[in-house]
Protein backbone atom coordinates (compact mmCIF):
# COMPACT_ATOMS: atom_id res chain seq x y z
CA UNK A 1 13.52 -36.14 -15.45
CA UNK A 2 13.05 -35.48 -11.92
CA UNK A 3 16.29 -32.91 -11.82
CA UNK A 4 13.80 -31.22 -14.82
CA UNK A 5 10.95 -30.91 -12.75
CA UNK A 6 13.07 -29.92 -9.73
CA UNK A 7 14.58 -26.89 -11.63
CA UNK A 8 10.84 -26.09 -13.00
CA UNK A 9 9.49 -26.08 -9.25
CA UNK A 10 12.50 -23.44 -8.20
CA UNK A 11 11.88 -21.42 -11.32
CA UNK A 12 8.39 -21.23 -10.53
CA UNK A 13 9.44 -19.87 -6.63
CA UNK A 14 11.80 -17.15 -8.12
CA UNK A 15 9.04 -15.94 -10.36
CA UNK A 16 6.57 -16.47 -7.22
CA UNK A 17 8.99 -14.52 -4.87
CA UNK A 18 9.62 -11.48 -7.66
CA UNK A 19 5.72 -11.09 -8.55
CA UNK A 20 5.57 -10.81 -4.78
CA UNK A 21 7.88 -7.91 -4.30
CA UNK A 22 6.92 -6.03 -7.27
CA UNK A 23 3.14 -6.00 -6.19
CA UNK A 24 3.84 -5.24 -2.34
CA UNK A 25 6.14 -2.21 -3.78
CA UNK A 26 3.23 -1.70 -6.38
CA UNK A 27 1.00 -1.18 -3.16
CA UNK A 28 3.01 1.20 -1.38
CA UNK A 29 3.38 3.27 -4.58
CA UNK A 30 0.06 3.76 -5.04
CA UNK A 31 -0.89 4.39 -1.13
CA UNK A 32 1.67 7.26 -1.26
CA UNK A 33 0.48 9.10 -4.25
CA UNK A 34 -2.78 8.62 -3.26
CA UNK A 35 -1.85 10.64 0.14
CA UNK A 36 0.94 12.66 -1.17
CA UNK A 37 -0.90 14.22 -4.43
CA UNK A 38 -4.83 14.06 -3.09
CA UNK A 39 -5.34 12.88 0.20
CA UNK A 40 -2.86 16.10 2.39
CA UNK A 41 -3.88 18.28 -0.30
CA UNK A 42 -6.98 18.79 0.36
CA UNK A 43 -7.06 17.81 3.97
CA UNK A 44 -8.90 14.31 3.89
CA UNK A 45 -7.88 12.89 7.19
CA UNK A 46 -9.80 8.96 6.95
CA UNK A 47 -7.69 8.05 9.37
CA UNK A 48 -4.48 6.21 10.28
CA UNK A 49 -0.77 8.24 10.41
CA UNK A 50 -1.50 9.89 7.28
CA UNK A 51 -4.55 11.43 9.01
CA UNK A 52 -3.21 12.26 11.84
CA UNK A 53 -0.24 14.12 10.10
CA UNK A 54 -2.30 16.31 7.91
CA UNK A 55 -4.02 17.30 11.30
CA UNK A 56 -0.80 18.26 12.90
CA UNK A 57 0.48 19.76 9.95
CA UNK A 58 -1.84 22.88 10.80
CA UNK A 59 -0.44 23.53 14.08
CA UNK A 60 3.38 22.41 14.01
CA UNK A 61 4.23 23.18 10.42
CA UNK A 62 3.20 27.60 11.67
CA UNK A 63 5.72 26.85 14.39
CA UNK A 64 8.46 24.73 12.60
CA UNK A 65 8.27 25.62 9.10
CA UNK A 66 10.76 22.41 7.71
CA UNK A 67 8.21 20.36 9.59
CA UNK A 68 5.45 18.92 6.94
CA UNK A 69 3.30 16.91 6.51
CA UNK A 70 5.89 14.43 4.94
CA UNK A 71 8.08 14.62 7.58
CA UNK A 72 5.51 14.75 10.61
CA UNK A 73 4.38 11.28 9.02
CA UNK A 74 7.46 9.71 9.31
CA UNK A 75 8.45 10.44 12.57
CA UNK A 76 4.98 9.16 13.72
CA UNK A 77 5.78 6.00 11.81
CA UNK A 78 9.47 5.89 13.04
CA UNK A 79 7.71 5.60 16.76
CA UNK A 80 5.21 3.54 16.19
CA UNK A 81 7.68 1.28 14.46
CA UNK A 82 9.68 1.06 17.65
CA UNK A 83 6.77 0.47 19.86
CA UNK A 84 5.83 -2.87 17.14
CA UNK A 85 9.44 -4.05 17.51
CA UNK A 86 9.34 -3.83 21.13
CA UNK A 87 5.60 -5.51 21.58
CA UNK A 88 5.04 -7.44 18.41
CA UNK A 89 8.62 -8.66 17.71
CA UNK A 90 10.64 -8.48 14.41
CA UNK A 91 8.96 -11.08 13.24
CA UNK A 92 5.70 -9.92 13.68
CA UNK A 93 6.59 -6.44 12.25
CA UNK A 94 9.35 -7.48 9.56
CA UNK A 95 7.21 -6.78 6.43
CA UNK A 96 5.49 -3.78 7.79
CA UNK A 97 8.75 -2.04 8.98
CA UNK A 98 10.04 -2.94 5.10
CA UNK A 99 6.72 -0.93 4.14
CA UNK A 100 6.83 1.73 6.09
CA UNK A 101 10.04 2.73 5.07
CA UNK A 102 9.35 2.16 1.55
CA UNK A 103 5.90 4.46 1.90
CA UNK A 104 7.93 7.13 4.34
CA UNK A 105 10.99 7.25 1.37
CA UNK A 106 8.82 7.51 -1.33
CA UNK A 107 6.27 10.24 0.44
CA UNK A 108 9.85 12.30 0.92
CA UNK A 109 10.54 12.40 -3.00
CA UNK A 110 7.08 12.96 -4.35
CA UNK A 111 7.73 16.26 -2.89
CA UNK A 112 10.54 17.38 -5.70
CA UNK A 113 8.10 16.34 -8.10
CA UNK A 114 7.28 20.19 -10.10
CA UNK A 115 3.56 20.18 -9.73
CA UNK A 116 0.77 22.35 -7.67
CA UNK A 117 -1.45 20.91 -5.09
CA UNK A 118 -3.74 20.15 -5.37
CA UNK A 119 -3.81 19.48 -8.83
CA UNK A 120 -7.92 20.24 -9.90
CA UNK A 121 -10.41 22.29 -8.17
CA UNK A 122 -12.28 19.52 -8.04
CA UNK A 123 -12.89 18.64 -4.86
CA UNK A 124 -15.15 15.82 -5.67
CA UNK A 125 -13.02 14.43 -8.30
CA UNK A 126 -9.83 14.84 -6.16
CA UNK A 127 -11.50 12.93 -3.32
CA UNK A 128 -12.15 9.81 -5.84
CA UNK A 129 -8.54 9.66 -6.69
CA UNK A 130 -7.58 9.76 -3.17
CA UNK A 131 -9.65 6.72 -2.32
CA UNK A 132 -8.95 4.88 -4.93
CA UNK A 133 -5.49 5.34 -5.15
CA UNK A 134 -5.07 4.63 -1.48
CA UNK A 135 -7.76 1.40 -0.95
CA UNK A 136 -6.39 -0.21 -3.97
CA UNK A 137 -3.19 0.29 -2.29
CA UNK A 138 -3.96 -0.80 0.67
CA UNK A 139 -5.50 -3.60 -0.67
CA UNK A 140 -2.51 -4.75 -2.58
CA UNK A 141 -0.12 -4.53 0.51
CA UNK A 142 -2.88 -6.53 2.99
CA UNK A 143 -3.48 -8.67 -0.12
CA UNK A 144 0.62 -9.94 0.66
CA UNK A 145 0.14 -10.24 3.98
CA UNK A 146 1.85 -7.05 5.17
CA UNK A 147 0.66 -3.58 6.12
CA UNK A 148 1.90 0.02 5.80
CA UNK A 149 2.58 0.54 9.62
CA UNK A 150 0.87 3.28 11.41
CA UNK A 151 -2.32 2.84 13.03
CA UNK A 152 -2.31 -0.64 11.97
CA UNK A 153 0.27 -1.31 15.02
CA UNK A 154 -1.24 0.07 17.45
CA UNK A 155 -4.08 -2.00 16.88
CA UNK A 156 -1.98 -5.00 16.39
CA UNK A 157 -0.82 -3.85 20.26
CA UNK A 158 -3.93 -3.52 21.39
CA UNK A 159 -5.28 -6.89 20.49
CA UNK A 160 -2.51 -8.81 21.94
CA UNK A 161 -3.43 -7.28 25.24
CA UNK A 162 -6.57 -6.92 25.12
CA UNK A 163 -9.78 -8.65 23.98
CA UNK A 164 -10.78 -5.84 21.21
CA UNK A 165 -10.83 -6.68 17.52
CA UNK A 166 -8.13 -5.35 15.22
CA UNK A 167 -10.93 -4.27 12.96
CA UNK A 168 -12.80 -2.33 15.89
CA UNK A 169 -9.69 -0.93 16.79
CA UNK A 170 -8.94 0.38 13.96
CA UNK A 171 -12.14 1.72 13.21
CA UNK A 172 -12.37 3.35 16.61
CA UNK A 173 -8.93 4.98 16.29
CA UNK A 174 -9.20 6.45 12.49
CA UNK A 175 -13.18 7.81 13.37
CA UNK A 176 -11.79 9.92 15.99
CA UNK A 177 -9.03 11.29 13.31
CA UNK A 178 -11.71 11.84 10.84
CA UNK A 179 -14.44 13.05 13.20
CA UNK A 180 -11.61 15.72 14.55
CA UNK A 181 -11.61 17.40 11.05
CA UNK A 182 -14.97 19.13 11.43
CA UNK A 183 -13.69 21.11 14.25
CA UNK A 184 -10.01 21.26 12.89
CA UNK A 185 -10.87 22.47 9.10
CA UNK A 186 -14.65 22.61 8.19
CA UNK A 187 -17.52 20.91 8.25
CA UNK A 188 -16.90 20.05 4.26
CA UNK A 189 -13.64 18.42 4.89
CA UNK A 190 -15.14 16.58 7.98
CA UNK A 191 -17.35 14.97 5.99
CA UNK A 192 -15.60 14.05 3.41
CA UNK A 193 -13.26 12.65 5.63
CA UNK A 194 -15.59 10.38 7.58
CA UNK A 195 -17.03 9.15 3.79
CA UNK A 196 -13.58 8.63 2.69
CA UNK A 197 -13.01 6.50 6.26
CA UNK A 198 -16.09 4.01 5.14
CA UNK A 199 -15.80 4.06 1.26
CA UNK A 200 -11.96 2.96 2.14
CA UNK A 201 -12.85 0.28 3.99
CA UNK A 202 -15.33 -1.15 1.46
CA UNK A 203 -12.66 -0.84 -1.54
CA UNK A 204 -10.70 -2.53 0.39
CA UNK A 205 -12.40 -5.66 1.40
CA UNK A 206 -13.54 -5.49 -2.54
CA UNK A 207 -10.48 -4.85 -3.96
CA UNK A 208 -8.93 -7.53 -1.98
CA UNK A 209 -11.67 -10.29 -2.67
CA UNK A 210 -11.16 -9.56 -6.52
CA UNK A 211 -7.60 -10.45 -6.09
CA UNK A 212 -7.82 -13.11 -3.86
CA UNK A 213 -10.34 -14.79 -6.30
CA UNK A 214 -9.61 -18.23 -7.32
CA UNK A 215 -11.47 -21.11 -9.63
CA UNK A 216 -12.51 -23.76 -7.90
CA UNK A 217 -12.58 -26.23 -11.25
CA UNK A 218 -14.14 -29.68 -12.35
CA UNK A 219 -13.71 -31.70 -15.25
CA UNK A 220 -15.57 -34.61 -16.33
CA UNK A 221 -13.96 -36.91 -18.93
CA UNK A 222 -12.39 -40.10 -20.62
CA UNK A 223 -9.37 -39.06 -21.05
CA UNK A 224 -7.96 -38.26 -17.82
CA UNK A 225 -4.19 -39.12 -19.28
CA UNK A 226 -4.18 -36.02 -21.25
CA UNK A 227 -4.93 -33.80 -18.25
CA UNK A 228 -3.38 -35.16 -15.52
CA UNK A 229 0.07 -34.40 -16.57
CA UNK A 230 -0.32 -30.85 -17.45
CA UNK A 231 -1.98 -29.76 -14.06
CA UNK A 232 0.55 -32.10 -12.37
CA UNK A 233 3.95 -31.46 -14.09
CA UNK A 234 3.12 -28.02 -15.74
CA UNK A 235 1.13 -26.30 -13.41
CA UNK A 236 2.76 -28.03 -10.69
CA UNK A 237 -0.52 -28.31 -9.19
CA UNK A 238 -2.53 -31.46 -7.63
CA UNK A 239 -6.19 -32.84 -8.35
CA UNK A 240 -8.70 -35.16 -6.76
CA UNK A 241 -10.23 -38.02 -9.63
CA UNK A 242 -13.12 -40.34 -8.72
CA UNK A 243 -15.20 -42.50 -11.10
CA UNK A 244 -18.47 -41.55 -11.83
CA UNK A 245 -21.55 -42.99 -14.17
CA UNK A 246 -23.39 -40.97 -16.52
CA UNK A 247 -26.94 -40.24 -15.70
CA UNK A 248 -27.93 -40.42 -19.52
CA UNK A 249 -25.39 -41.56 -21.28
CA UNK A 250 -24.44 -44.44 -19.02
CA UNK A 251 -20.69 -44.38 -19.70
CA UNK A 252 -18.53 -44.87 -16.85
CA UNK A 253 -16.17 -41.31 -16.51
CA UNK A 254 -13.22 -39.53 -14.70
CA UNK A 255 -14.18 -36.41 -12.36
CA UNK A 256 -10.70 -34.38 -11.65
CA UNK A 257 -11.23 -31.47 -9.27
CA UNK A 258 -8.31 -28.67 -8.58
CA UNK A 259 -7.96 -25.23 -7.63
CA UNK A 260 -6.06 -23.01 -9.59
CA UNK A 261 -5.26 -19.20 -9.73
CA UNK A 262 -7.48 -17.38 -12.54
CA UNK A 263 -4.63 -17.26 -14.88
CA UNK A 264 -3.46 -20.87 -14.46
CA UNK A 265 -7.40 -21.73 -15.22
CA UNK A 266 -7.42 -20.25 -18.19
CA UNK A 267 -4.56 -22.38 -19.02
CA UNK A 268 -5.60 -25.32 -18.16
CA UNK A 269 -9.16 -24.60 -19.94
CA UNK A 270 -7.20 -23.62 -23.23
CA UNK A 271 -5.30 -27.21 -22.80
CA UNK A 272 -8.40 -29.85 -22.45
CA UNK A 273 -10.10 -27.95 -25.34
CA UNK A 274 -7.26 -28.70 -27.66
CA UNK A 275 -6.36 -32.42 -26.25
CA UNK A 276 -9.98 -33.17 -25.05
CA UNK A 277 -12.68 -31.00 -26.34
CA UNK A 278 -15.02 -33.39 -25.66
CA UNK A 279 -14.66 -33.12 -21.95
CA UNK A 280 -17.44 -31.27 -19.45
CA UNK A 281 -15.34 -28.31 -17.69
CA UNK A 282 -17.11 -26.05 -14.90
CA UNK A 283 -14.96 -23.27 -13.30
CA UNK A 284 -16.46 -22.07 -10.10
CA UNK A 285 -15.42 -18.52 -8.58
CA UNK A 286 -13.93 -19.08 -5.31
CA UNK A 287 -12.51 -16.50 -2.73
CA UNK A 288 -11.07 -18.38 0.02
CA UNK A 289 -9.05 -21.29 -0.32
CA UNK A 290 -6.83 -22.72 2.97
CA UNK A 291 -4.20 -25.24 1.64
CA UNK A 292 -0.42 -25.55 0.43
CA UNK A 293 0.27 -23.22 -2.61
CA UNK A 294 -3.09 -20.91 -1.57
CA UNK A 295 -3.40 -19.66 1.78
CA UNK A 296 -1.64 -21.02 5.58
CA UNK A 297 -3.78 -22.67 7.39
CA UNK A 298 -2.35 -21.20 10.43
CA UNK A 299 -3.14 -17.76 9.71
């Protein structure tokens, strides 16, 4: 029995460590597209190494025509890359030199792909895309506990020698990348590039608090046997119990409280209405949990 639950537990990691990959490769997918077909297009510069490429694109690429914005990007990353390994560490950079790579490689063949940029002459509806593709990319990728390089190292650097935020260095760095496009392009770009700069930030704390979103649940019955082993040996998931009374009926009952991931709540919800639909279930939205199986408590 044990060697059963033993291979369940392992199978559950695999599957774990796969949906892992595919959604931090998911991530980088969409951040590229969303810079590759919309963002360099049409010159919104929000910030970070893709922002600062498309600016240099307009004066290198006239003087070194192989030189794009693709390329330009990834030697920018290639450096700051270096500069992570040598401050941060490998261990501090592993996951965003693994991203980086991934973004920079799939930037490169997005440009044999047979289509005209940009793709609308919508400017409006062109700068949507970009945002959306990118913060939900971004998202995805910070969601996993990595990043996409860039900017994001040098104010990783920063903060280890100095007392300044990551967050305010960041924002300092990519304002003065978007702010530079009024004088660099026009003053239409410019500000679409400093709305882009704060509608990116707020898709991506939203995007990432919609993912991160747990259920915080509690169940109140009498047959606690019929639960306990599903959360415990199928779900591989613990749960406090107390006794509690009744305020009108009296009758002395079980309270079990867990946290589980939305999916593995609807589970469990599907379970005690078939063995115990006369239990009391309440499934609370939660957003931050710090615990085994959730989130380190060291980070």
């Amino acid at each position: 029995m044990g060697g059963k639950n033993v291979e369940k537990i392992n199978g559950k990691k695999v599957k774990d460590a796969v949906a892992y990959w595919a959604f931090l490769n998911l991530g980088t997918l969409l951040l590229a597209a969303g810079v590759y077909f919309f963002k360099a297009p049409n010159n919104f510069a929000t910030g970070g190494v893709s922002g600062l490429s498309i600016i240099l694109t307009r004066y290198l690429t006239p003087l070194v025509p192989w030189l794009g914005q693709t390329e330009i990007m990834i030697i920018i990353n290639v450096f700051l890359l270096v500069l992570g390994l040598i401050f941060l560490g490998w261990k501090g950079t592993a996951k965003t030199v693994y991203c980086s790579l991934v973004y920079s490689f799939e930037m490169w063949l997005m440009k044999f792909i047979p289509v005209k940029l940009p793709m609308t002459d919508q400017i409006f509806l062109e700068f949507m895309l970009a945002m959306l593709l990118t913060g939900a990319g971004a998202a995805i990728i910070f969601n996993c506990k990595a990043s996409s390089g860039g900017t994001d190292i040098v104010a990783l650097i920063i903060k280890k020698f100095t007392k300044i935020k990551v967050g305010r260095a960041l924002l300092a760095t990519d304002f003065l990348i978007a702010s530079s496009t009024f004088f660099i392009f026009d003053i239409q770009t410019g500000l679409f590039s400093l709305l882009g700069l704060f509608t990116k930030a707020f898709l991506v704390d939203g995007v990432i608090e919609s993912i991160g979103k747990n259920k915080f649940v509690t169940i109140i019955t009498s047959n606690p046997e019929l639960i306990a082993p599903f959360i415990l040996d199928t779900m591989h998931r613990g749960f406090t119990s107390y006794k509690a009374k009744g305020g009108y009926s009296g009758e002395l009952k079980t309270v079990m409280i867990t946290v589980l991931k939305h999916g593995e709540a609807l589970k469990l919800k599907a379970r005690i209405l078939a063995g115990d639909p006369q239990a009391f279930v309440i499934l609370t939205d939660t957003n931050e949990i710090l615990g085994k199986g959730f989130r380190d408590t060291a980070e």
